[in-house]
N, C-alpha and C. Protein backbone atom coordinates (compact mmCIF):
# COMPACT_ATOMS: atom_id res chain seq x y z
N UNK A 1 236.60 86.08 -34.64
CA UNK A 1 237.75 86.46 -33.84
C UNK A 1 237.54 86.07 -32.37
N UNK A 2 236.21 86.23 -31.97
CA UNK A 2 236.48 86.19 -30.23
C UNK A 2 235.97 84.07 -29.83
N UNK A 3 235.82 83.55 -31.31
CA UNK A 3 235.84 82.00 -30.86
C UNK A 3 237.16 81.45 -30.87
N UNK A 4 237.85 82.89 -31.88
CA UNK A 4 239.32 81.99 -31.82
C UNK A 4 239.60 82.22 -30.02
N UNK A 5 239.68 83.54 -29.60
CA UNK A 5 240.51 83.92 -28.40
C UNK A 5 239.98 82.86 -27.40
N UNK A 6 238.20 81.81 -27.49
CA UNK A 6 238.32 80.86 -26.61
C UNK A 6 238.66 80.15 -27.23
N UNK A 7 239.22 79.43 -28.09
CA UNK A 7 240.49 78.62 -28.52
C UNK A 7 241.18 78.55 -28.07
N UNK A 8 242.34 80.07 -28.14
CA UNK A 8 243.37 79.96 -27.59
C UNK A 8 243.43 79.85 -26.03
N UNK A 9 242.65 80.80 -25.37
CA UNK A 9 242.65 80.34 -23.47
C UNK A 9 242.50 79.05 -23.62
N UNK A 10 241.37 78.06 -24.12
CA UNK A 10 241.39 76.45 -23.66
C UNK A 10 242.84 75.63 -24.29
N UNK A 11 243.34 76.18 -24.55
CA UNK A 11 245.06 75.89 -25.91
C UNK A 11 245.13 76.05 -24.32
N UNK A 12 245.55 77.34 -23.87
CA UNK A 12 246.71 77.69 -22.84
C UNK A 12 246.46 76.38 -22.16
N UNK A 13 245.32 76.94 -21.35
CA UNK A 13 244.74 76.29 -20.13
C UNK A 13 244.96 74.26 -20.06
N UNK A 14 244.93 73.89 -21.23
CA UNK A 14 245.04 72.61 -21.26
C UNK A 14 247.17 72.81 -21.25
N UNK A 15 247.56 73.55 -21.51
CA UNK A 15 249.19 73.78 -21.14
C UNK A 15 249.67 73.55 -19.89
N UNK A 16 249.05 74.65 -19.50
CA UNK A 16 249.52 75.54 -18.14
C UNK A 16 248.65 74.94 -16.85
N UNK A 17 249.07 74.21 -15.85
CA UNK A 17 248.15 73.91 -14.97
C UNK A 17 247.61 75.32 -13.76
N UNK A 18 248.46 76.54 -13.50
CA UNK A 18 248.03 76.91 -12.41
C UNK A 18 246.90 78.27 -13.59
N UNK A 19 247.20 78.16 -14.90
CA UNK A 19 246.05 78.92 -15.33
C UNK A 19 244.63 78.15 -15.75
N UNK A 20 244.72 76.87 -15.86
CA UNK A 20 243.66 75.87 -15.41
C UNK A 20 243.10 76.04 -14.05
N UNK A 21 243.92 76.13 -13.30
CA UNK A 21 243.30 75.90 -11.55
C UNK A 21 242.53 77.60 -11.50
N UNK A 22 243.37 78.20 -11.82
CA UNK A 22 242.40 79.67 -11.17
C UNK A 22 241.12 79.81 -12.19
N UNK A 23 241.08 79.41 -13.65
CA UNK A 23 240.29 79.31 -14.20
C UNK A 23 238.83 78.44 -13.98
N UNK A 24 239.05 77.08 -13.04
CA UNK A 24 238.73 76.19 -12.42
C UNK A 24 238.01 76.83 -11.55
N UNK A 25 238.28 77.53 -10.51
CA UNK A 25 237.93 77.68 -9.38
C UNK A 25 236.65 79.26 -9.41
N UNK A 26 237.16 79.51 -10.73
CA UNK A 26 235.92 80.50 -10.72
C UNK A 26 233.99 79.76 -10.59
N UNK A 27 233.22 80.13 -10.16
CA UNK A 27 231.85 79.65 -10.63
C UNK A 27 231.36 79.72 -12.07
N UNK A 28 231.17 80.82 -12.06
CA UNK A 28 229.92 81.27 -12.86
C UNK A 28 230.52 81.77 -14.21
N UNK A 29 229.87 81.18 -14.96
CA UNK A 29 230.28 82.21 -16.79
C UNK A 29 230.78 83.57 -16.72
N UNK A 30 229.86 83.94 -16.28
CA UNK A 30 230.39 85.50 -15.61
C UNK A 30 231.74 86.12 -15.61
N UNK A 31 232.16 85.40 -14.39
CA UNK A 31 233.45 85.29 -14.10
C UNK A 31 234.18 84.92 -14.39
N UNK A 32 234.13 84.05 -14.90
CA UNK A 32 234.67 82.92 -16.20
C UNK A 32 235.38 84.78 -17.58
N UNK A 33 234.38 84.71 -17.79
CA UNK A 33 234.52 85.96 -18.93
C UNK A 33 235.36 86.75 -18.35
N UNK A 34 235.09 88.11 -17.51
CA UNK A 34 235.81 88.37 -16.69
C UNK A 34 236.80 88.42 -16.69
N UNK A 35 237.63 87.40 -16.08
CA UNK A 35 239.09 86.89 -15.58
C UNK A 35 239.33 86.97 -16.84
N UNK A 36 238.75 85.98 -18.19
CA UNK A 36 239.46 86.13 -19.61
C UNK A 36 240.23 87.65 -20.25
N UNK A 37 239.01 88.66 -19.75
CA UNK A 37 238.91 90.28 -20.73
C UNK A 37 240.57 90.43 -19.50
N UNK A 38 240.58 90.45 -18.02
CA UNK A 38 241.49 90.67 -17.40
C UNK A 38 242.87 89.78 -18.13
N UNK A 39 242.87 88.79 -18.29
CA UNK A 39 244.00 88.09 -18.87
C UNK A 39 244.12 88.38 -20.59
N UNK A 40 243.42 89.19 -21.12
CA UNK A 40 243.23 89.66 -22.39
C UNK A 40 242.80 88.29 -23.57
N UNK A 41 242.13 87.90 -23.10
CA UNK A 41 241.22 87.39 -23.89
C UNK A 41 239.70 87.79 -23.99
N UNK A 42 239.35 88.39 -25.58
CA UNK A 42 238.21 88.85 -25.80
C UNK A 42 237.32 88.00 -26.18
N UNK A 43 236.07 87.47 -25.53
CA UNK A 43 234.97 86.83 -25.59
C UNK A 43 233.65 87.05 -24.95
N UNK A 44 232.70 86.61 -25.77
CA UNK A 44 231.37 86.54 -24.84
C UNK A 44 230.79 85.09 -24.90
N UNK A 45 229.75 85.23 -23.80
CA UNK A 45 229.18 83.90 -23.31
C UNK A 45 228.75 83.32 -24.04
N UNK A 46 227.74 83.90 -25.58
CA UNK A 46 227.87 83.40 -26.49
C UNK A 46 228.95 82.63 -27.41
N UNK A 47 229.89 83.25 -27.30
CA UNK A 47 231.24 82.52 -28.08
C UNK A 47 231.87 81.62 -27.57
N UNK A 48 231.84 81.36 -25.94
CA UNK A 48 232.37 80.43 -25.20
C UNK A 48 231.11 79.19 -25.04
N UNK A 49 230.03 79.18 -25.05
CA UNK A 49 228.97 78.11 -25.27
C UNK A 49 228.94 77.55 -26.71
N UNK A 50 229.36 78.52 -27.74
CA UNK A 50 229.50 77.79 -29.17
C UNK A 50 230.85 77.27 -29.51
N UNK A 51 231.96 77.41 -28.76
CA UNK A 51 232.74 76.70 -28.60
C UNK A 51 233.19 75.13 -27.96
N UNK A 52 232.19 75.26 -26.58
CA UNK A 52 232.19 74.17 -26.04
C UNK A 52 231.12 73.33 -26.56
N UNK A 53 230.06 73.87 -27.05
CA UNK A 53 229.20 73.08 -27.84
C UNK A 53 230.06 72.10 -28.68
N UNK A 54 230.45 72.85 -30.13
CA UNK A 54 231.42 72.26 -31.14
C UNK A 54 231.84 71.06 -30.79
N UNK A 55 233.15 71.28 -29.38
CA UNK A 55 233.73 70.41 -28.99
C UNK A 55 233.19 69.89 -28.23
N UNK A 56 231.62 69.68 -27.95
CA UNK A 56 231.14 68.12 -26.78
C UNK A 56 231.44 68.41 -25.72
N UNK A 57 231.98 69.72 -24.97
CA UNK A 57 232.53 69.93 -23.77
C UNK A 57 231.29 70.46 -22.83
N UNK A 58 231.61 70.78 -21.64
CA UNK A 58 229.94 71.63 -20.82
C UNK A 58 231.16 72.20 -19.53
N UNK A 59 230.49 73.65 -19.31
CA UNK A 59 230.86 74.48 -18.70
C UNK A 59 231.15 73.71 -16.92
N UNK A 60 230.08 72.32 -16.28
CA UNK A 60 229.92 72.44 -15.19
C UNK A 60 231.14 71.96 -14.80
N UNK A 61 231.74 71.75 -13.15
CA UNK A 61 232.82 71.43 -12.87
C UNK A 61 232.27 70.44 -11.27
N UNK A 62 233.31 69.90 -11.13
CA UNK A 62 233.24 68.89 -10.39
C UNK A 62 234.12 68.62 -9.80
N UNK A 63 234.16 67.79 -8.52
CA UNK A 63 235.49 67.50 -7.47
C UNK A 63 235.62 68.26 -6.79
N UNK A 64 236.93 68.33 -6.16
CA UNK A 64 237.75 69.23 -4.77
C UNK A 64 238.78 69.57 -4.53
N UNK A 65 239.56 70.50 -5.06
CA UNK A 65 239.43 71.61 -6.12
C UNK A 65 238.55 71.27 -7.08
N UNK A 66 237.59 72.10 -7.54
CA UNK A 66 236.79 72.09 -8.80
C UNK A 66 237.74 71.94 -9.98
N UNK A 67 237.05 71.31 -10.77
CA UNK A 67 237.74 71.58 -12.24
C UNK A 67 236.53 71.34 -13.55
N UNK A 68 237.20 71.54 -14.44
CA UNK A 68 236.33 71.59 -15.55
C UNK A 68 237.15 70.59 -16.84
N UNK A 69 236.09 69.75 -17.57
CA UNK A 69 236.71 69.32 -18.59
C UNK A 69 236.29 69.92 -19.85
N UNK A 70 237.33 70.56 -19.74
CA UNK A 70 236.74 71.86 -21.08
C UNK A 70 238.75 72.24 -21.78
N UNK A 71 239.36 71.80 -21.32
CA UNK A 71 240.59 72.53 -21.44
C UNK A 71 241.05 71.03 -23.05
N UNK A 72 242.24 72.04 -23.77
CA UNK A 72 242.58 71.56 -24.63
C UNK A 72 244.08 70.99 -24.49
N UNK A 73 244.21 69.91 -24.66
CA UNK A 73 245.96 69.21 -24.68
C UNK A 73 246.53 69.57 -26.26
């Protein structure tokens, strides 16, 4: 259940650009999580690393605004 819910946030997030950007702009896993439980998505750091694993993706971000290539089209 909580690999689907990072499913669905990277679903949104590859949708929606300004829930990409605030998602973006966080640092740390942490916070990352966090913001999710606040936007009601249930996950842990475990479930979000075996997710991006799966899909070949990696948490770090890059540029100016930061961003991450982790989001799903």
């Amino acid at each position: 259940m909580s690999k689907k819910n990072v499913e669905e946030l990277l679903i949104a997030g590859g949708a929606d650009e300004s829930l990409r950007q605030k998602y973006d702009a966080l640092k740390t896993k942490d916070e990352f999580i966090d913001q999710a439980k606040a936007d009601g998505y249930a996950f842990t750091i475990d479930d979000l690393d075996a997710v991006l694993r799966e899909s070949g993706d990696a948490f770090e971000s890059f540029g100016n605004p930061p961003k991450r290539m982790i989001w799903w089209q």
